[in-house]
Protein backbone atom coordinates (compact mmCIF):
# COMPACT_ATOMS: atom_id res chain seq x y z
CA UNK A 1 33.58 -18.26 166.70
CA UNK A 2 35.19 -18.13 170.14
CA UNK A 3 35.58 -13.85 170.82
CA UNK A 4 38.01 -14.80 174.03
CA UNK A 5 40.08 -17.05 171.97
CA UNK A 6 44.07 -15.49 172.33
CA UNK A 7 45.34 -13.86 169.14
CA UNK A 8 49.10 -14.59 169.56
CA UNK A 9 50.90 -11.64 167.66
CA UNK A 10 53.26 -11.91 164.69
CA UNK A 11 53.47 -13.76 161.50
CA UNK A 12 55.12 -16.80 161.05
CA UNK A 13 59.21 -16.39 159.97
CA UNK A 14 60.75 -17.55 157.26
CA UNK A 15 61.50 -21.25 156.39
CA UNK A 16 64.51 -23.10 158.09
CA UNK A 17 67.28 -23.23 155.96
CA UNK A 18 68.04 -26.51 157.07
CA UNK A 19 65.25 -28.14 155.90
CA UNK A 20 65.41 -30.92 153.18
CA UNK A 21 64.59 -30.03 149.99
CA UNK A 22 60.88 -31.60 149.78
CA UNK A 23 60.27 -30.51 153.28
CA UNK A 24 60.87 -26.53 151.95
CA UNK A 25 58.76 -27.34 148.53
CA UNK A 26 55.72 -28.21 150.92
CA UNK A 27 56.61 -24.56 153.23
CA UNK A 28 56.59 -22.70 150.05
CA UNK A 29 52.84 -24.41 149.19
CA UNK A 30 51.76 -24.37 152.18
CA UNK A 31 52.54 -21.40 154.25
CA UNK A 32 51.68 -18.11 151.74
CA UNK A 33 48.35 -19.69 151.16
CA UNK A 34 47.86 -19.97 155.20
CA UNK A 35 49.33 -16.68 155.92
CA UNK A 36 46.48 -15.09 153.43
CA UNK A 37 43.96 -16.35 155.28
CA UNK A 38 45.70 -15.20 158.43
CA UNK A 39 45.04 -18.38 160.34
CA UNK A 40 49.47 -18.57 161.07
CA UNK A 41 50.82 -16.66 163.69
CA UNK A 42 54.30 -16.79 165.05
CA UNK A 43 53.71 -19.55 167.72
CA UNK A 44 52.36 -21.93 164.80
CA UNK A 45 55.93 -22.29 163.45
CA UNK A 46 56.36 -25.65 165.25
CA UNK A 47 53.46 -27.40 163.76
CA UNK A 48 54.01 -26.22 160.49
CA UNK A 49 57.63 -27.13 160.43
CA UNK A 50 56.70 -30.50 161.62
CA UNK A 51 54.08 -30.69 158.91
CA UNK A 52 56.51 -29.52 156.18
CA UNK A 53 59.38 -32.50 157.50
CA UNK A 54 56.79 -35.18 157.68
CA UNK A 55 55.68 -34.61 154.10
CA UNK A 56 59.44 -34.43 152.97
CA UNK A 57 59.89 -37.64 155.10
CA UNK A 58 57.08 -39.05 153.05
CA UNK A 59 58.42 -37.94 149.69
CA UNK A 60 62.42 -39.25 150.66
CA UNK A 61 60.53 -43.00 151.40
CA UNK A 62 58.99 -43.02 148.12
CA UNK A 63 61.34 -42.09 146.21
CA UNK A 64 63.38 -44.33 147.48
CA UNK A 65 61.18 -47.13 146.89
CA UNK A 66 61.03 -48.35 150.79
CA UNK A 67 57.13 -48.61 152.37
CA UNK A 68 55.24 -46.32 153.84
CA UNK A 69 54.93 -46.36 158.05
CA UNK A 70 51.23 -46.45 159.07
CA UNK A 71 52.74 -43.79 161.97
CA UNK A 72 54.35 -41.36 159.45
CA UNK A 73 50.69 -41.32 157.64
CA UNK A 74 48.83 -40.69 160.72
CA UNK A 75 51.02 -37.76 161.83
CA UNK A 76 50.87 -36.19 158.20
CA UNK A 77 47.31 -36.49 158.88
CA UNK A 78 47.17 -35.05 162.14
CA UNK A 79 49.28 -31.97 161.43
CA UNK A 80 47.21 -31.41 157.88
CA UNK A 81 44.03 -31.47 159.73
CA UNK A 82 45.47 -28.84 162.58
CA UNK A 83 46.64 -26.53 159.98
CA UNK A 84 42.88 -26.81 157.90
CA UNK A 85 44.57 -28.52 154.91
CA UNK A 86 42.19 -30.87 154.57
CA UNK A 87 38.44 -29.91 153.29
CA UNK A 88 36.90 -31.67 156.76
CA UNK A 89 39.38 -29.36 158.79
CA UNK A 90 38.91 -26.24 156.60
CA UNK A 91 35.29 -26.21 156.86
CA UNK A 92 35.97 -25.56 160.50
CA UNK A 93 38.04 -22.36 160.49
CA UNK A 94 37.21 -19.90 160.96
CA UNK A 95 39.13 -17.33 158.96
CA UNK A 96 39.49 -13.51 161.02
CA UNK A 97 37.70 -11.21 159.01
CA UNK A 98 39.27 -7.23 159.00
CA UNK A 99 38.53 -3.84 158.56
CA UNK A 100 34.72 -3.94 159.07
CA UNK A 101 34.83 -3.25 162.19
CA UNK A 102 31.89 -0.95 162.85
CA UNK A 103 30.78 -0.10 166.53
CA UNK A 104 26.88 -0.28 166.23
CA UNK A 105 27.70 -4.48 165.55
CA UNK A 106 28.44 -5.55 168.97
CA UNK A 107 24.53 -3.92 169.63
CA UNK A 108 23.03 -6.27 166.63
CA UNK A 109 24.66 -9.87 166.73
């Protein structure tokens, strides 16, 4: 665990309401499961909104019956694996841990 990494403050806001429809299905999977774990913060809206509007990009070319883009897979790919929502990338979070915080640990790590 890095103990210098920054800790931007905040929680991440609420959904665009402009998103498409299968782009807000994957926020409201997505983002309350995150936000328990408290790996979101307010400057990870970006990612996750690009996230949430590649997978609803996804979903609009299947449905309507068109191919897939090689590029489109490999960004839904890239964002899932920044946001741990893959098992590779969550077995390398490392999730804050709170309200232990006792003073004698910093003498016994």
């Amino acid at each position: 665990m890095n103990d210098r990494e920054p800790l931007p403050a905040g929680r991440i806001g609420a959904c665009p309401d402009w998103f498409p429809a299968d782009a807000r299905l994957e926020w409201d999977r997505i983002v309350p499961e995150l936000d328990r774990l408290g790996v979101l913060t307010n400057v990870d809206a970006a990612t996750v909104e690009a996230h949430c509007l590649t997978y609803g990009e996804i979903v609009a070319t299947v449905k309507a019956g068109q191919p897939l883009r090689a590029a489109l897979l490999g960004q839904m790919r890239a964002y899932a694996a920044e946001l741990g929502l893959t098992p590779a990338a969550r077995a390398k979070l490392v999730v804050p841990q709170g309200g232990d915080d006792d003073p004698a640990d910093e003498f016994f790590q």
